[in-house]
C-alpha atoms as a PDB file:
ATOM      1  CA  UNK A   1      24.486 -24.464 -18.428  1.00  0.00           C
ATOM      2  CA  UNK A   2      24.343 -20.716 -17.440  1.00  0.00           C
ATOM      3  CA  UNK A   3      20.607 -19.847 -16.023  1.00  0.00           C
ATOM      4  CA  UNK A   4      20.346 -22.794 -13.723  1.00  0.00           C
ATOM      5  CA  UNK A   5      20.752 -20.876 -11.220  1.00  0.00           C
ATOM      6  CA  UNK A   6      17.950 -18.044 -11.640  1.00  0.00           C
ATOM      7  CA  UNK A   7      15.507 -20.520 -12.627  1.00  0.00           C
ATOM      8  CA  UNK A   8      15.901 -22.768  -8.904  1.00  0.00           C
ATOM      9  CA  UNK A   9      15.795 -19.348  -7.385  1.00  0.00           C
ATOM     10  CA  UNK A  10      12.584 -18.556  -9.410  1.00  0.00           C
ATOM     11  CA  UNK A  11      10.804 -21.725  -9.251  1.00  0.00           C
ATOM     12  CA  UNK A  12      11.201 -21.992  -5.299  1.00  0.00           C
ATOM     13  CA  UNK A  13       9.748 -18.363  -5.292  1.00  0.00           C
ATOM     14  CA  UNK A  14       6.982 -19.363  -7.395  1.00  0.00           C
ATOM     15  CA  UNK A  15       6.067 -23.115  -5.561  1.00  0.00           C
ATOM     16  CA  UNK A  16       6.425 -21.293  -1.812  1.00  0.00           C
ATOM     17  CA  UNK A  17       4.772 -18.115  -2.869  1.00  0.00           C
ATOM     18  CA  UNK A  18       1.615 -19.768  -4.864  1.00  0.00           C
ATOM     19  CA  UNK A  19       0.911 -15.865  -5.981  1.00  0.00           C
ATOM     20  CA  UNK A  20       1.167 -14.458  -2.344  1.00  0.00           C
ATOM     21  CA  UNK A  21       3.644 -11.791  -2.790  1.00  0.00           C
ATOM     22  CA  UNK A  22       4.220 -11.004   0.615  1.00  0.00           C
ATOM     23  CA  UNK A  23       4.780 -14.841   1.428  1.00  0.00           C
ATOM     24  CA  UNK A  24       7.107 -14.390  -1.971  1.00  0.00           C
ATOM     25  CA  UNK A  25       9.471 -11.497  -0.737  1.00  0.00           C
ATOM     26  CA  UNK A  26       9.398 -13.433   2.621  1.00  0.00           C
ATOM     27  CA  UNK A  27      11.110 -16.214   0.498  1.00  0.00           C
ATOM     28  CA  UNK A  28      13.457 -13.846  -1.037  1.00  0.00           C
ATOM     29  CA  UNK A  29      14.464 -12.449   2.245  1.00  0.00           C
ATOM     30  CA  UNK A  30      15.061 -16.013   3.075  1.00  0.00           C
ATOM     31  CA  UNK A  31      17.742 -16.739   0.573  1.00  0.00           C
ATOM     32  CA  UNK A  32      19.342 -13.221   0.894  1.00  0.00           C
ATOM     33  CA  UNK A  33      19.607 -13.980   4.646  1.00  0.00           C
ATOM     34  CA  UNK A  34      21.530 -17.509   3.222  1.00  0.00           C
ATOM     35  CA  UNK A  35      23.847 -15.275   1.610  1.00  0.00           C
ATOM     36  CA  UNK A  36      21.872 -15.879  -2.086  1.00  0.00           C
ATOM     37  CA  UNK A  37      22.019 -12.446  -3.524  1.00  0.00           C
ATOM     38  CA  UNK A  38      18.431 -13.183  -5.527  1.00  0.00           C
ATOM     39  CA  UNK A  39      18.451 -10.166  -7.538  1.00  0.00           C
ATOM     40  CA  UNK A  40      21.859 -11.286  -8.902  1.00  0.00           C
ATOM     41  CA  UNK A  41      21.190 -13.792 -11.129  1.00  0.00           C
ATOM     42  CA  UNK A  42      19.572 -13.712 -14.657  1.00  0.00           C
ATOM     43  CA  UNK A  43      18.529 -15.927 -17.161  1.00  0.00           C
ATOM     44  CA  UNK A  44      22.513 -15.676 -18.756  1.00  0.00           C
ATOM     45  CA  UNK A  45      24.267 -15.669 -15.276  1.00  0.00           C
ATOM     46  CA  UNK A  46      26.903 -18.331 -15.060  1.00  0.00           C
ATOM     47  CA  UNK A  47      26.119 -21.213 -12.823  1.00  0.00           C
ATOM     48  CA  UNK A  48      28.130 -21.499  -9.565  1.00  0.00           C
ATOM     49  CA  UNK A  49      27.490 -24.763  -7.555  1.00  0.00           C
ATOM     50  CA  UNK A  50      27.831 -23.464  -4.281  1.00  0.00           C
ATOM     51  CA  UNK A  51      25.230 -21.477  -4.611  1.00  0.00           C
ATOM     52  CA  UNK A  52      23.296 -24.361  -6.283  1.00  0.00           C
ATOM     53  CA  UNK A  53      24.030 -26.003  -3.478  1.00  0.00           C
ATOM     54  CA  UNK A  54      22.380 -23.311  -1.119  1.00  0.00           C
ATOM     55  CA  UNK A  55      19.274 -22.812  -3.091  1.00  0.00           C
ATOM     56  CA  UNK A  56      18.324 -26.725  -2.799  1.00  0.00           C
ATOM     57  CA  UNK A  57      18.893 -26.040   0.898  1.00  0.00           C
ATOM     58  CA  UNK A  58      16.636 -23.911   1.040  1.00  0.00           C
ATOM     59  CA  UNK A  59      14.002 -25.083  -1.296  1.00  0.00           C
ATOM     60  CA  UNK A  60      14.595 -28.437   1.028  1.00  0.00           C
ATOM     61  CA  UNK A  61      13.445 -26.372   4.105  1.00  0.00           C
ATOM     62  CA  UNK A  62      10.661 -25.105   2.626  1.00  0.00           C
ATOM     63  CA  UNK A  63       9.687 -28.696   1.464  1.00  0.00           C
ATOM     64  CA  UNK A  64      10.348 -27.783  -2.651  1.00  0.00           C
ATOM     65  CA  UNK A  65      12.173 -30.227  -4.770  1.00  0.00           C
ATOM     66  CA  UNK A  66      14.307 -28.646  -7.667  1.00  0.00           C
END
């Protein structure tokens, strides 16, 4: 399923970030700094389950279920 990738990215944005977009780039920053290129993915990108695997490790640390 291509996408599922950009859409954990954007809902852990969204759920940490509650509209704050400073505590939302902090997020970003985050997963760039765990080697998840954000700006990468779209809605059509193919899914690659390592990098599944680091986005729920992050959304874990921040206490976000995807």
């Amino acid at each position: 399923m291509a996408g599922q990738v950009y859409n954990m990215i954007q809902q852990v944005i969204t759920q940490k970030g509650r509209g704050n977009l400073v505590i939302e780039n902090s997020v970003r920053t985050k997963m760039y700094l765990k080697g998840i290129a954000v700006d990468k993915y779209t809605a059509v990108s193919p899914d690659d389950p390592a990098t599944i695997k680091k986005v729920r490790e992050v959304a874990k640390e921040f206490g976000i279920i995807v």
